[in-house]
N, C-alpha and C. Protein backbone atom coordinates (compact mmCIF):
# COMPACT_ATOMS: atom_id res chain seq x y z
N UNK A 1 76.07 100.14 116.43
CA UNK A 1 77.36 100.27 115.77
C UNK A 1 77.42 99.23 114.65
N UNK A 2 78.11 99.63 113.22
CA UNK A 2 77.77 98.40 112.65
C UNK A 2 79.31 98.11 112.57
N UNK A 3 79.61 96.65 111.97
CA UNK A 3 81.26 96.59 112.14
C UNK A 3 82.20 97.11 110.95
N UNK A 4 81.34 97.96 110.23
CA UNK A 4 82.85 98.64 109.49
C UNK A 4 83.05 99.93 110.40
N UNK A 5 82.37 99.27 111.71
CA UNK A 5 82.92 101.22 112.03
C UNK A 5 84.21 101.20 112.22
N UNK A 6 85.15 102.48 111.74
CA UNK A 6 86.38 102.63 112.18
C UNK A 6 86.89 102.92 113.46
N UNK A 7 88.21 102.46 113.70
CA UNK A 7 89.05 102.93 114.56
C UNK A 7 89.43 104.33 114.30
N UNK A 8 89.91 105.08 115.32
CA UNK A 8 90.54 105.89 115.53
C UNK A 8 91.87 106.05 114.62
N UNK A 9 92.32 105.21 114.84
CA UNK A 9 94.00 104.71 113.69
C UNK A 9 93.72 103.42 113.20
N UNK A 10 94.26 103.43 112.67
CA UNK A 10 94.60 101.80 112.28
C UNK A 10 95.65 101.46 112.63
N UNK A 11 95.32 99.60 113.01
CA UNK A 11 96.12 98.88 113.87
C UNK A 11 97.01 97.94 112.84
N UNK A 12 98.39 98.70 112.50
CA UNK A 12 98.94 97.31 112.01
C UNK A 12 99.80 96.57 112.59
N UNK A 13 100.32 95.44 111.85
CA UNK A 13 100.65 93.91 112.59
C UNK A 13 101.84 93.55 111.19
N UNK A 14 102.79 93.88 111.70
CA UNK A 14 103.80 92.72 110.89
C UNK A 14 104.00 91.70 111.05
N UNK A 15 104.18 90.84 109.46
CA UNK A 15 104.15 89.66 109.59
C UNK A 15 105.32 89.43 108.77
N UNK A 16 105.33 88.12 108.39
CA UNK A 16 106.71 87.97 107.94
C UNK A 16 107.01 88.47 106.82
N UNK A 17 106.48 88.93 105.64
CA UNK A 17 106.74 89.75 104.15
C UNK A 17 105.73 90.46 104.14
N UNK A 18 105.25 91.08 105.11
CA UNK A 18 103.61 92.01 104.62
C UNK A 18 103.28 92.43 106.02
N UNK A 19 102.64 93.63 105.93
CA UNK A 19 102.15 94.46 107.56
C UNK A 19 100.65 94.10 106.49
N UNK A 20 99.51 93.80 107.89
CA UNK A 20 98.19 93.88 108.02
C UNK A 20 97.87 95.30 108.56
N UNK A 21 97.04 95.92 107.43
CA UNK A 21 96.39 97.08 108.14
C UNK A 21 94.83 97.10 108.75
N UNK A 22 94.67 96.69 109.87
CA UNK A 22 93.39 96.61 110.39
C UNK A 22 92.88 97.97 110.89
N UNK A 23 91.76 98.19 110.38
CA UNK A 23 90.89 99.86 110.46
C UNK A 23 89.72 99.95 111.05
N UNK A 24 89.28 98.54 110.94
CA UNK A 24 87.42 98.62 111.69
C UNK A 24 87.13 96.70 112.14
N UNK A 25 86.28 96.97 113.06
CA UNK A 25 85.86 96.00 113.28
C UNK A 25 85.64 94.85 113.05
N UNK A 26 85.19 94.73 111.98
CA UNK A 26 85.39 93.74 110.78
C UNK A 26 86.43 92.88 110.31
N UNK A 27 87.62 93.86 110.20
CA UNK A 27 88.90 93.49 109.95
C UNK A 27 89.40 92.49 111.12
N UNK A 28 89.09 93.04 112.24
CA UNK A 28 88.96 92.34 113.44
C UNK A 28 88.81 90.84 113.37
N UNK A 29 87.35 90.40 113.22
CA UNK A 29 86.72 89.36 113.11
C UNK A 29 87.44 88.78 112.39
N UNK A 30 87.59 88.99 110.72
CA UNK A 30 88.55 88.34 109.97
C UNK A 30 89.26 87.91 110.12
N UNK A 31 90.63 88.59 110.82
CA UNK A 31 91.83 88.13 111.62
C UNK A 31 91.60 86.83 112.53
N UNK A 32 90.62 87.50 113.60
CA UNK A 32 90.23 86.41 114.85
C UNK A 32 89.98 84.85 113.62
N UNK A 33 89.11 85.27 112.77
CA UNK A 33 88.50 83.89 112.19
C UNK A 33 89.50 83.05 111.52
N UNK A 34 90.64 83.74 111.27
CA UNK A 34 91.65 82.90 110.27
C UNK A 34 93.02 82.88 110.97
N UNK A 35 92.18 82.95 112.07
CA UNK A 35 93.63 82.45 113.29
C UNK A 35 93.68 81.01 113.24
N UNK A 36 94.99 80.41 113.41
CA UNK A 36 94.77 79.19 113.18
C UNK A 36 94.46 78.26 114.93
N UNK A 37 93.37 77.51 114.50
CA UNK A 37 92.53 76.64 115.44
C UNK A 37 93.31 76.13 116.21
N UNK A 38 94.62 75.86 116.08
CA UNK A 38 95.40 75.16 116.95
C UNK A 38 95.78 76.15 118.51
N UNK A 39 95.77 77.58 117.79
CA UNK A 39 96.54 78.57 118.88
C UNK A 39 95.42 79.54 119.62
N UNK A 40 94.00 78.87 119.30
CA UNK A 40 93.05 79.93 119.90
C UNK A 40 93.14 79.25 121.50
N UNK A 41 92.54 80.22 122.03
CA UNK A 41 92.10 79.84 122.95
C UNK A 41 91.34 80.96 124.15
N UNK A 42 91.83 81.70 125.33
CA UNK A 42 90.58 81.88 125.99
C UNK A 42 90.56 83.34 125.55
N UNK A 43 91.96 83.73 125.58
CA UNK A 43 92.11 85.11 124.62
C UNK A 43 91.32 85.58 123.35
N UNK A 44 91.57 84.38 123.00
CA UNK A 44 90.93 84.66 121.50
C UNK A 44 89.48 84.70 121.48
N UNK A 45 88.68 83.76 122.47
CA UNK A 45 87.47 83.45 122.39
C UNK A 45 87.06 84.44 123.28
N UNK A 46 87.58 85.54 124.10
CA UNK A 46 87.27 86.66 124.65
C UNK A 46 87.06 87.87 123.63
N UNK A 47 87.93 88.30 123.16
CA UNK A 47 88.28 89.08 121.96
C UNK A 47 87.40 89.00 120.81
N UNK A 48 86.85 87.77 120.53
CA UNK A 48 85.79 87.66 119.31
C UNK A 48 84.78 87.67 119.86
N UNK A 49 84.17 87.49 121.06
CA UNK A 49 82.94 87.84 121.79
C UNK A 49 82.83 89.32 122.15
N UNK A 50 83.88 89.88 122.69
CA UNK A 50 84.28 91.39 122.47
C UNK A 50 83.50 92.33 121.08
N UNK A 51 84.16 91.46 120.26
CA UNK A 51 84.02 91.67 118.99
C UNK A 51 82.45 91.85 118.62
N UNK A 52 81.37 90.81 118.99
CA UNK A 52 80.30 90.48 118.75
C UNK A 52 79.07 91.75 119.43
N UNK A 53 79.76 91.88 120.74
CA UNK A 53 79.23 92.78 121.56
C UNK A 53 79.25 94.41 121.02
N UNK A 54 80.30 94.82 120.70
CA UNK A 54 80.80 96.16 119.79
C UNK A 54 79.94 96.38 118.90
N UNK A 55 80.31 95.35 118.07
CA UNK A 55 78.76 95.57 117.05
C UNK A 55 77.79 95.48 117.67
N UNK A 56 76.86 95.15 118.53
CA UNK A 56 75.72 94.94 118.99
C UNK A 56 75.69 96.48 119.71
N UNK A 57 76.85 97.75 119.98
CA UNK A 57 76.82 98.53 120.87
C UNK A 57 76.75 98.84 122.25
N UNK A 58 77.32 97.13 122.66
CA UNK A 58 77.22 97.02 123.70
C UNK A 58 79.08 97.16 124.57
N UNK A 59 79.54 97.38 123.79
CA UNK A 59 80.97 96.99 124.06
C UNK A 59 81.15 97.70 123.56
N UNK A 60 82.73 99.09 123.90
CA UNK A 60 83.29 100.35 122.91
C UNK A 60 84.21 99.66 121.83
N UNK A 61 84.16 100.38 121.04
CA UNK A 61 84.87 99.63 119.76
C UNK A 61 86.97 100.38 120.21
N UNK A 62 87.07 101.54 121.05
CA UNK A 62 88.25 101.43 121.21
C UNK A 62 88.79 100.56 122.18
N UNK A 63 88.07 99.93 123.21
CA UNK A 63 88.58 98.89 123.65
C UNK A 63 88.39 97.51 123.06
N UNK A 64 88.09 97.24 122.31
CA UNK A 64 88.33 96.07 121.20
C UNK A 64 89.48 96.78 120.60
N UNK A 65 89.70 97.95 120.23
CA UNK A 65 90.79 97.66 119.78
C UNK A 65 92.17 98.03 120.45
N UNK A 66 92.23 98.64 121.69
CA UNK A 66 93.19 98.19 122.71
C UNK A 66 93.55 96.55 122.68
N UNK A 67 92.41 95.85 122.43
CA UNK A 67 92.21 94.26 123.44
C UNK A 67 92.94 93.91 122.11
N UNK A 68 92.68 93.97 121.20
CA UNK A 68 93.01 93.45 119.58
C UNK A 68 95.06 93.35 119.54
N UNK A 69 95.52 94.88 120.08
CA UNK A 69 96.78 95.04 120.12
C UNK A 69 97.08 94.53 120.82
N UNK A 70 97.05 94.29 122.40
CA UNK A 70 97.24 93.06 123.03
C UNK A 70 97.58 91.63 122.48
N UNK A 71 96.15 91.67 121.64
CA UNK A 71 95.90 90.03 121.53
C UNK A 71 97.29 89.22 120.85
N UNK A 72 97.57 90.74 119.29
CA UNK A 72 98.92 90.12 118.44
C UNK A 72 99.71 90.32 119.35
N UNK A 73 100.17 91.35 119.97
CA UNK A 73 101.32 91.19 120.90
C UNK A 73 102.05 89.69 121.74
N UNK A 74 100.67 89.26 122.99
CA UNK A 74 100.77 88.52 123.19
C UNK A 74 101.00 87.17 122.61
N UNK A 75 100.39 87.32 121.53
CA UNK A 75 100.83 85.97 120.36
C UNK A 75 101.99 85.77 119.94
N UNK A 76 102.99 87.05 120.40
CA UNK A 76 104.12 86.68 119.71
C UNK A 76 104.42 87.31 118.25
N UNK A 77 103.20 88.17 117.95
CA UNK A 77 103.38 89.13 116.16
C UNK A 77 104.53 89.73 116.59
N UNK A 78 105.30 90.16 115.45
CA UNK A 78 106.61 91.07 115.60
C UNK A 78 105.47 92.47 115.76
N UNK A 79 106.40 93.38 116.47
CA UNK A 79 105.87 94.73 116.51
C UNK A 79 104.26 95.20 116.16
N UNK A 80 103.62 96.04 116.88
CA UNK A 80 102.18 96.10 116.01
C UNK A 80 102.73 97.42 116.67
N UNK A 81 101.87 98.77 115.87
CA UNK A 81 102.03 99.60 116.21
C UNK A 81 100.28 100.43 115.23
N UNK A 82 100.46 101.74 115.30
CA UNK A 82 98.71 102.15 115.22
C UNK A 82 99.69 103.21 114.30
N UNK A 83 98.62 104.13 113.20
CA UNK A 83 98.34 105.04 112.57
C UNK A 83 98.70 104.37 111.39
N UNK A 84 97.92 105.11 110.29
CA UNK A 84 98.03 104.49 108.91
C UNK A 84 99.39 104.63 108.02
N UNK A 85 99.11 104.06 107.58
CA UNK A 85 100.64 103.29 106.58
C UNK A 85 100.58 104.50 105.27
N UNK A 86 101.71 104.76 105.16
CA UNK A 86 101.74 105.81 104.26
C UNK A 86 102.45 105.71 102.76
C-alpha cells in the first residue's frame, strides 16, 4: 500500500476558522507529525505506528482511519465528520 492511498471518504476535522480535509494516509502522518509535542502521547504514538504499518500493508488503511476519527474526537476537535466537502 503506498500512503497516498485513499480513504473511502474523507475525514474532516474542524478547527477554529478552517475544516482539514484528510483523504489518504499521508494526510494522516502530517496531522499526527504537527500535533503539538506537549499533547501526544500513547494514542498518538499508537495511531502513527498504525500509520507506519498501513503503508507497509500490514495494517487496513480503513481502520487507521476509523482510529484517526477517534483520535480528533478524543482530543477534544469540534465535530469531525467523513465525506467530501463540497
Amino acid at each position: 500500500m503506498t500512503p497516498t492511498a485513499r480513504f473511502d471518504r474523507s475525514i474532516c476535522v474542524q478547527r477554529t476558522h478552517f475544516i482539514d480535509e484528510v483523504t489518504n494516509l499521508e494526510e494522516v502522518v502530517d496531522y499526527l507529525e504537527n500535533w503539538p509535542e506537549e499533547r501526544r502521547g500513547l494514542a498518538h504514538e499508537t495511531l502513527l505506528k498504525a500509520c507506519r504499518e498501513a503503508a507497509a500493508g500490514r495494517f487496513p488503511l480503513s481502520a487507521v482511519g476509523e482510529n484517526f476519527r477517534r483520535f480528533v474526537k478524543k482530543a477534544g476537535n469540534p465535530p469531525v465528520f467523513s465525506g467530501a466537502l463540497q
